[in-house]
Protein backbone atom coordinates (compact mmCIF):
# COMPACT_ATOMS: atom_id res chain seq x y z
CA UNK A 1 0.00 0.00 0.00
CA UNK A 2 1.63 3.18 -1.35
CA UNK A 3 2.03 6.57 1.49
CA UNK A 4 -1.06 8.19 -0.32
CA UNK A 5 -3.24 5.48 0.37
CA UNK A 6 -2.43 4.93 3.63
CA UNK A 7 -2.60 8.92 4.34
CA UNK A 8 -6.19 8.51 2.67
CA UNK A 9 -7.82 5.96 4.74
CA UNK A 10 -6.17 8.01 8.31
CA UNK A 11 -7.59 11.13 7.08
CA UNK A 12 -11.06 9.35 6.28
CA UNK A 13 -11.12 7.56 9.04
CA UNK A 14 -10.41 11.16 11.42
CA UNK A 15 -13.39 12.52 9.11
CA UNK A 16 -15.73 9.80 10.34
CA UNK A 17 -14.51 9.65 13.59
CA UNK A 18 -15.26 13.61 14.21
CA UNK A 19 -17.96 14.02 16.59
CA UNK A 20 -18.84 17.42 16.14
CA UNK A 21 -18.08 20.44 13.17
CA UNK A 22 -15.62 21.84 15.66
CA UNK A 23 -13.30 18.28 15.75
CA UNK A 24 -14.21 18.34 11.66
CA UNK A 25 -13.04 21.18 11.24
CA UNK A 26 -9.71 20.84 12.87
CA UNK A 27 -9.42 16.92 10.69
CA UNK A 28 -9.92 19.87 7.66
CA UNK A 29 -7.19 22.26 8.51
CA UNK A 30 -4.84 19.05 9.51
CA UNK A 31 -5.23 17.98 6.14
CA UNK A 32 -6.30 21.17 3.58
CA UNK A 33 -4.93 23.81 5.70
CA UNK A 34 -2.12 25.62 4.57
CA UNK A 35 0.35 23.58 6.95
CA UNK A 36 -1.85 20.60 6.29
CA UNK A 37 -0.57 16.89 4.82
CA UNK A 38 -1.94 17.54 1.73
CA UNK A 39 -1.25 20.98 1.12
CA UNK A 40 2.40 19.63 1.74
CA UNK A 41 2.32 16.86 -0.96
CA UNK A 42 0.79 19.31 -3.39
CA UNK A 43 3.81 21.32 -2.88
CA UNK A 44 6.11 18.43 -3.97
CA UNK A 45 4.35 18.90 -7.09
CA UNK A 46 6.88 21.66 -8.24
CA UNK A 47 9.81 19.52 -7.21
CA UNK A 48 10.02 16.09 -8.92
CA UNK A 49 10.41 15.57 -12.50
CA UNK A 50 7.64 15.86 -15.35
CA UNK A 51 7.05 12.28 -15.76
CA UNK A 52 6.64 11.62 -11.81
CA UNK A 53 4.46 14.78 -11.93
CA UNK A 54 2.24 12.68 -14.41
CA UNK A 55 1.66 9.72 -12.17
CA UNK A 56 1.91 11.58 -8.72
CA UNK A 57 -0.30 14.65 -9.60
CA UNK A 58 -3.81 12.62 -10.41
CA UNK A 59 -2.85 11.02 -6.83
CA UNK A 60 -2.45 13.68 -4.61
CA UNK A 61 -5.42 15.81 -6.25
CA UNK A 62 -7.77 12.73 -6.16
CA UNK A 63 -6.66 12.39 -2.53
CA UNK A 64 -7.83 15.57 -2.11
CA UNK A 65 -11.07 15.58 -4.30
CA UNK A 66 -12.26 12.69 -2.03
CA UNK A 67 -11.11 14.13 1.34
CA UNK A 68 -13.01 17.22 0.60
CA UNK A 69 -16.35 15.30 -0.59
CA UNK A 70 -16.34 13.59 2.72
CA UNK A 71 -15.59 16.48 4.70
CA UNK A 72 -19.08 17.85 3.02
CA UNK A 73 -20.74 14.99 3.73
CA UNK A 74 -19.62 14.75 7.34
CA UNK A 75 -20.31 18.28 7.62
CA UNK A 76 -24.23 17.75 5.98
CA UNK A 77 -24.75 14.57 8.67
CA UNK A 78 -23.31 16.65 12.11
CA UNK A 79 -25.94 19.37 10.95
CA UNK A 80 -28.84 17.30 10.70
CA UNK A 81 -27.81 15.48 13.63
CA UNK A 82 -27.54 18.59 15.63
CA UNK A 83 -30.83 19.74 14.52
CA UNK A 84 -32.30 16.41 15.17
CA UNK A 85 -30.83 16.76 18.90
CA UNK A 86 -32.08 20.32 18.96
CA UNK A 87 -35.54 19.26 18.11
CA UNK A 88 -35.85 16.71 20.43
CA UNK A 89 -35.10 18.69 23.94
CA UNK A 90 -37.16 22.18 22.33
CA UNK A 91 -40.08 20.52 21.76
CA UNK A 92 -43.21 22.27 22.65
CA UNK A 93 -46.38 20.56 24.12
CA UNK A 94 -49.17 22.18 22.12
CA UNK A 95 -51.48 20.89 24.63
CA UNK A 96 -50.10 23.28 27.60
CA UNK A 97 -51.94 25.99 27.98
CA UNK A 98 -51.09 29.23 26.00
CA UNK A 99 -49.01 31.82 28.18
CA UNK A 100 -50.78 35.26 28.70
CA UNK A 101 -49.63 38.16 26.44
CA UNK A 102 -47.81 40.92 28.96
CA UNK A 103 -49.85 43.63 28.01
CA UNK A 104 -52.35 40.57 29.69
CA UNK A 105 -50.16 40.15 32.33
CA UNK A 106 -49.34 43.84 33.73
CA UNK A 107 -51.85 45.59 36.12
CA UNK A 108 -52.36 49.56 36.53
CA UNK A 109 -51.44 50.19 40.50
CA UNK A 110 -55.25 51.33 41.83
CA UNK A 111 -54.18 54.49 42.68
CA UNK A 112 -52.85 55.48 39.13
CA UNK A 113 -56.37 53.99 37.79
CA UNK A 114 -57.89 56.41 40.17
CA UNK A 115 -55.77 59.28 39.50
CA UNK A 116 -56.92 58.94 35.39
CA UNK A 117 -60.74 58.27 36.68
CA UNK A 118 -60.11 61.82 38.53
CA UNK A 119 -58.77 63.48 35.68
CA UNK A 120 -61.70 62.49 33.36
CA UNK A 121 -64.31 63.43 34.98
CA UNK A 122 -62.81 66.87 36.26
CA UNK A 123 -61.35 67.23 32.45
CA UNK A 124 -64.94 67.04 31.47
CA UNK A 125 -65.99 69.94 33.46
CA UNK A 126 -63.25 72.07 32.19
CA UNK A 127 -60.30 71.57 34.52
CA UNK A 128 -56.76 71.40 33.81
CA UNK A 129 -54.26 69.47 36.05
CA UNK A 130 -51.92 71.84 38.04
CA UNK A 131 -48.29 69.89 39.28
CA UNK A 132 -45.84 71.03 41.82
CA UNK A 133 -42.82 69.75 43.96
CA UNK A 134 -42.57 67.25 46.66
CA UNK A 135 -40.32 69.34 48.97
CA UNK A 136 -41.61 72.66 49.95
CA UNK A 137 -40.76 75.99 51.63
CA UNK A 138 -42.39 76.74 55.07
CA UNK A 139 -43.71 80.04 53.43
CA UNK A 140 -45.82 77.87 50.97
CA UNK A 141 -46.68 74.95 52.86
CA UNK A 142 -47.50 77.18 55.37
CA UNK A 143 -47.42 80.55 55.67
CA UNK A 144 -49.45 81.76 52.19
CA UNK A 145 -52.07 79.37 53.18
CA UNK A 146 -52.81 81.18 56.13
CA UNK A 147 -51.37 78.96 58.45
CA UNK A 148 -49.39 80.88 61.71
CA UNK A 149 -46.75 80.40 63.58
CA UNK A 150 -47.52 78.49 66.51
CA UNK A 151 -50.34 76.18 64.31
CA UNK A 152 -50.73 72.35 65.34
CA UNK A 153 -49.70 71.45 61.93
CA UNK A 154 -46.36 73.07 62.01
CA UNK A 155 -45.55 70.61 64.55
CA UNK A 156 -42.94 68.06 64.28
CA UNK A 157 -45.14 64.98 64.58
CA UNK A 158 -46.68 66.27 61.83
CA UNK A 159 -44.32 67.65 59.60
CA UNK A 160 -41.15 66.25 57.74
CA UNK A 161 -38.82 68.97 58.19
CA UNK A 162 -35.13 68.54 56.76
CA UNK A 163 -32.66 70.38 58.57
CA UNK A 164 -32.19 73.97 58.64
CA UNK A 165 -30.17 76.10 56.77
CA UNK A 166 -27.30 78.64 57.67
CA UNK A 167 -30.62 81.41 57.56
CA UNK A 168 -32.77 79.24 59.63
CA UNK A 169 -35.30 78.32 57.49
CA UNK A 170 -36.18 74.64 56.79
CA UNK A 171 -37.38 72.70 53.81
CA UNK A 172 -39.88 69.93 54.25
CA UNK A 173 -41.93 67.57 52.49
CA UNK A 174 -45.01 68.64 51.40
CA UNK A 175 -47.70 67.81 54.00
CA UNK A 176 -50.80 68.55 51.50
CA UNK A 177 -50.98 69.03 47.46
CA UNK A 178 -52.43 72.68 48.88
CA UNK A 179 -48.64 74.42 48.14
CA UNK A 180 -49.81 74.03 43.88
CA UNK A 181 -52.33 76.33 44.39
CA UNK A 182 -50.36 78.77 45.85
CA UNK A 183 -47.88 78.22 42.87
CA UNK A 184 -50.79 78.25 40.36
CA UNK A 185 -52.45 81.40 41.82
CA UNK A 186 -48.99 83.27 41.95
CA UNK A 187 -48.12 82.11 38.24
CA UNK A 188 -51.61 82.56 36.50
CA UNK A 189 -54.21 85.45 36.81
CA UNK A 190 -58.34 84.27 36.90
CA UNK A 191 -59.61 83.17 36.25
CA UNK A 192 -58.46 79.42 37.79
CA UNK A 193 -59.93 75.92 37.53
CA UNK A 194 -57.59 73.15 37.90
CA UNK A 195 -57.52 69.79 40.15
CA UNK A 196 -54.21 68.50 42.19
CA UNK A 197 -53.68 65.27 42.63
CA UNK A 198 -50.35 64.11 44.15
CA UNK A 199 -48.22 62.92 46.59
CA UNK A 200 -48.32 64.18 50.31
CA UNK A 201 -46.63 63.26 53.98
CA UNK A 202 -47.15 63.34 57.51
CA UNK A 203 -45.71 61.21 60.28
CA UNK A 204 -48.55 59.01 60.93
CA UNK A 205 -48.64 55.02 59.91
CA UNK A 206 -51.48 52.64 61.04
CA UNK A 207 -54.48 50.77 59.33
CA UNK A 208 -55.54 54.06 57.36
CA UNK A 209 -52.91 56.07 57.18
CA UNK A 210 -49.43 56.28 56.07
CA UNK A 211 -46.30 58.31 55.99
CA UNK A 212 -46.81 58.80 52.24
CA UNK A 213 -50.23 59.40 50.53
CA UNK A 214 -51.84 60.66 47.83
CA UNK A 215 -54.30 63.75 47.65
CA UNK A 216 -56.16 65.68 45.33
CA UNK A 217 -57.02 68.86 45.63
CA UNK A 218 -59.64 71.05 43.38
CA UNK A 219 -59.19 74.93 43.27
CA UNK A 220 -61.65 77.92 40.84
CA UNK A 221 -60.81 81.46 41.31
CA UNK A 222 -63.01 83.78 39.34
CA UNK A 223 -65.05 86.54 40.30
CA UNK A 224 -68.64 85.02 41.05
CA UNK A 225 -67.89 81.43 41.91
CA UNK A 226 -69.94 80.87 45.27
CA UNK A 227 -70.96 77.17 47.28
CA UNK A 228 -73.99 76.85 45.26
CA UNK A 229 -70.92 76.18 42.35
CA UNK A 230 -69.24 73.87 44.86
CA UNK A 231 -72.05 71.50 45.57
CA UNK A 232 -72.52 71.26 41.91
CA UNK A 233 -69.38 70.03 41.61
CA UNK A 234 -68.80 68.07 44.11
CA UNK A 235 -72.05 66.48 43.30
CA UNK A 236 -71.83 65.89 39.80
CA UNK A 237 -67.98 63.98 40.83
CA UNK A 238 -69.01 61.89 43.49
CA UNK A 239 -71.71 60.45 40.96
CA UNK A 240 -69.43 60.00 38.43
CA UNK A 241 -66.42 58.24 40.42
CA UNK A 242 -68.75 55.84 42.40
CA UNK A 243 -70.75 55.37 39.39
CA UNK A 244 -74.04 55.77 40.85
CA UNK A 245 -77.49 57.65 39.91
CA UNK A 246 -77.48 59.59 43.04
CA UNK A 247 -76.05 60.98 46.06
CA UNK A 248 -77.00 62.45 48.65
CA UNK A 249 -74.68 65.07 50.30
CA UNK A 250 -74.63 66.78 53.78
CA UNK A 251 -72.25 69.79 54.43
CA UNK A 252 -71.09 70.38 58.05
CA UNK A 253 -69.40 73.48 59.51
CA UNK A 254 -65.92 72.85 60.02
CA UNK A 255 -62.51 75.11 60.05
CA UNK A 256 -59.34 75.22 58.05
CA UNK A 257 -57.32 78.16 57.98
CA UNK A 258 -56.55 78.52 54.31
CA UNK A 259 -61.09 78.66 53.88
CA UNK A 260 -63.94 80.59 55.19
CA UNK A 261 -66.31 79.43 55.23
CA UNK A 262 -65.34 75.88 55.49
CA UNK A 263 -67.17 72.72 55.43
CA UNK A 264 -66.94 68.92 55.54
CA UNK A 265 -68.81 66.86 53.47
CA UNK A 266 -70.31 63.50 54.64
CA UNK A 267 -72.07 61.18 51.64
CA UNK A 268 -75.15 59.35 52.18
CA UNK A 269 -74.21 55.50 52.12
CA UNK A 270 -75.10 51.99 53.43
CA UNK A 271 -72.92 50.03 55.28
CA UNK A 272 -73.62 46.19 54.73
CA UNK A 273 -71.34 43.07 55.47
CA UNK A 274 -68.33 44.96 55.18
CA UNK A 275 -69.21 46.84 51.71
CA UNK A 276 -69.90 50.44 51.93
CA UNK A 277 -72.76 51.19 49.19
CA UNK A 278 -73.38 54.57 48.09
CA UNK A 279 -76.70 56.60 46.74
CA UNK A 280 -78.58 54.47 49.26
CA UNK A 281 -78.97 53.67 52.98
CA UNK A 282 -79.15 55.70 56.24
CA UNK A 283 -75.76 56.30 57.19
CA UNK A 284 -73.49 58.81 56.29
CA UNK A 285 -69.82 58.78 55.77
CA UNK A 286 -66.93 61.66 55.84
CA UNK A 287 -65.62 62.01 52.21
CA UNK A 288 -63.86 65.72 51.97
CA UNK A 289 -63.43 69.25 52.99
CA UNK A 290 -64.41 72.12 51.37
CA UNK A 291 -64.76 75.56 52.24
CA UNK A 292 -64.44 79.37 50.03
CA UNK A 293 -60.99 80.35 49.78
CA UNK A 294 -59.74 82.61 52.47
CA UNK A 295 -59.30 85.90 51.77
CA UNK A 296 -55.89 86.39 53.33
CA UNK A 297 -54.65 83.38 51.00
CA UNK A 298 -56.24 85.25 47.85
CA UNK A 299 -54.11 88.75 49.59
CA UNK A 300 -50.74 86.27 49.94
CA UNK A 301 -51.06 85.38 46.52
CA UNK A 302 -51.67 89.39 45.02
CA UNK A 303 -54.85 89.09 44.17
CA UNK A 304 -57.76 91.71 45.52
CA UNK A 305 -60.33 89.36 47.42
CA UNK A 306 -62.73 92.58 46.65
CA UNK A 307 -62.83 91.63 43.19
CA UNK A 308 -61.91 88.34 43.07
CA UNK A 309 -63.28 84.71 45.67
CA UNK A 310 -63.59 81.22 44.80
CA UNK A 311 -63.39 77.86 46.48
CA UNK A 312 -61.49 75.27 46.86
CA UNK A 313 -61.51 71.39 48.51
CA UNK A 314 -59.41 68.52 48.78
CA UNK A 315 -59.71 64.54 49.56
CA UNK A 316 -57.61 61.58 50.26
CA UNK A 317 -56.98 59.67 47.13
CA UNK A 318 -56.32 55.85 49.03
CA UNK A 319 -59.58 56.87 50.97
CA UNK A 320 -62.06 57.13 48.13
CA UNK A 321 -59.41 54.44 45.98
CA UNK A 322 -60.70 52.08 49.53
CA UNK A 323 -63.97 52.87 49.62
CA UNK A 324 -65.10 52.36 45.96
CA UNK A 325 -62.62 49.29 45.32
CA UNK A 326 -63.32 47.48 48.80
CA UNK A 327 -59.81 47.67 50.11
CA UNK A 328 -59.17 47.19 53.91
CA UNK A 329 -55.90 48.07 54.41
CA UNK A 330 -53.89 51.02 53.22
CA UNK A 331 -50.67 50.02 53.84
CA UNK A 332 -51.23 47.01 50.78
CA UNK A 333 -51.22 50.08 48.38
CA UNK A 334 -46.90 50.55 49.48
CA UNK A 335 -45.89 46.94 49.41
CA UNK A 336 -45.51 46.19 46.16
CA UNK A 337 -47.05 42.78 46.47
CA UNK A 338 -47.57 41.73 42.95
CA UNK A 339 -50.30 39.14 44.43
CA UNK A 340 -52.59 41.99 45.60
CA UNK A 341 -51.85 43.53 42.42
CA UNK A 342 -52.96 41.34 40.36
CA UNK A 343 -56.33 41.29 42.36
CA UNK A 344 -57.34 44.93 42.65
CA UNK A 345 -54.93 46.25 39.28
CA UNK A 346 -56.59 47.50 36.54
CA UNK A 347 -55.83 46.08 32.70
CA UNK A 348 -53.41 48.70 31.31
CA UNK A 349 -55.34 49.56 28.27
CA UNK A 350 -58.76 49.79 29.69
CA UNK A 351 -58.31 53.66 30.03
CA UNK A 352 -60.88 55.28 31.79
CA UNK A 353 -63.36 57.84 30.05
CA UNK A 354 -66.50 59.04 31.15
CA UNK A 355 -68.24 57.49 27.68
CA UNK A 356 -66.79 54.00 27.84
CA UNK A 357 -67.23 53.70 31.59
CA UNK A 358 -64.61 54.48 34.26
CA UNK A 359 -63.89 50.85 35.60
């Protein structure tokens, strides 16, 4: 058996014996590559005489002719055996149930649903949506809203206050959305009509309340608005958001400094195995304050409360977010359980609108 053949049957033999492209390839470049056993007898080509070149040159090139068709074929069969091997483990059981879509998956957080139900309906009645800061200065959290020195809500267990500067004063975190109006009456002349809704704290944490909440406050400055405007208002909302026919309001005397008069308003409701019902029954529950805005606030903020009055009111967010989606705790709302999410979330395209229904 001549060196050729012998060389032929090795190199066929490593071909066969390669168990994946990576070991064929390297039987390829042992043979074809430029350092390779062939490659090196091709090279003798140039070196022997014309009538060896005759009888050696069909050798050598047929050598390689057949190493490279079974390269290909080896090549061909580790493909489809990979993709036979590939098949087998990523096979999918068409009879599992199909997994939900995200956009199936996700859930709007409750109080973002009722944030967009709160700026539909006001948007409807021709308010815009005012924004401000989180941190505050005393003078607006405070001060402009006719608040004085000495107040209970200036106190510390009320109050975040950071720590004071070289001048004394203090920053702190906004105990009420009430600051934006300030900022919008300052900024904008009447007349006013825009709604609040934000983020708010106070150093309180039980069943109902928590360090951070979320209020929303509604504020019209013009130069005839009066309570007869209010209880439209407040009327026309609270059938809206609870999405009922009716509802029966009551308006209590009450004082905040930043209103006068000022008011609370309970809602007529029916409590009833642990659901609160609304439109109906003989109780009556607290909802929000109200009150016309004080005419030292309208002075603080340059305008003439001679020519110009209006009201304002504000509520608790999580409250009415509890009441109308049967929530018991507060605290759920701030611990990013995905569990309770996906119970009281909302679908994230089911936007709310006044036409289509709010929930």
């Amino acid at each position: 058996m001549s060196d050729i053949d012998t060389l032929e049957q090795q190199i066929l033999s490593d071909i066969a014996a390669a168990a994946d492209e990576a070991a064929l390839e390297a039987v390829r470049i042992a043979a074809l590559g430029r350092n390779g056993t062939i490659t090196a007898l091709l090279k003798t080509l140039g070196t022997i005489t014309p009538a060896e070149r005759r009888v050696q040159g069909p050798l050598i090139n047929g050598l390689k002719d057949k190493v490279t068709a079974a390269l290909a074929a080896r090549r061909d069969a580790l493909k489809n055996s990979g993709l036979d091997a590939r098949l087998n483990t990523e096979m999918v059981d068409v009879t599992l149930p199909v997994r939900e879509a995200p956009t199936e998956l996700g859930r709007i957080h409750p109080i973002s649903q009722v944030i967009d139900e709160l700026t539909a309906i006001f948007a409807d009645m021709g308010f815009a949506v005012a924004e401000g800061p989180d941190i505050e200065t005393d003078d607006l959290n405070f001060t402009k809203l006719n608040i004085p020195e000495g107040h209970p809500a200036r106190e510390m267990h009320d109050t975040f206050f950071f720590n004071p500067k070289a001048d004394g004063s203090r920053l702190l975190l906004r105990t009420h959305t009430s600051p934006v109006q300030i900022r919008t009456m300052l900024a904008q002349k009447p007349p006013i009509r825009v709604i609040i809704p934000g983020r708010t704290y106070r150093v309180d944490s039980d069943q109902t309340h928590t360090p951070m909440f979320h209020q929303v406050e509604g504020l019209v400055i013009d130069k005839s608005s009066n309570l007869g405007h209010l209880k439209w208002i407040l009327e026309e909302f609270l059938k809206a958001f609870f999405e009922v026919e009716q509802v029966k309001m009551r308006f209590r005397p009450s004082f905040f400094p930043f209103t006068e008069p000022s008011l609370e308003v309970d809602i007529q409701c029916r409590r009833e195995k642990g659901e609160v019902r609304f439109g109906e029954g003989n109780d009556w529950l607290e909802i929000l304050g109200c009150g016309m805005v004080h005419p030292n606030v309208l002075r603080n903020c340059g305008l003439d409360p001679e020519e110009y009055q209006g009201f304002a009111w504000g509520m608790g967010i999580d409250r009415i977010a509890m009441l109308k989606y049967g929530m018991p705790d507060l605290r759920a709302f701030f611990e990013a359980d995905v569990r309770w999410l996906s119970h009281y979330g909302f679908r994230p395209l089911d936007l709310p609108t006044l036409a289509g229904g709010l929930s």
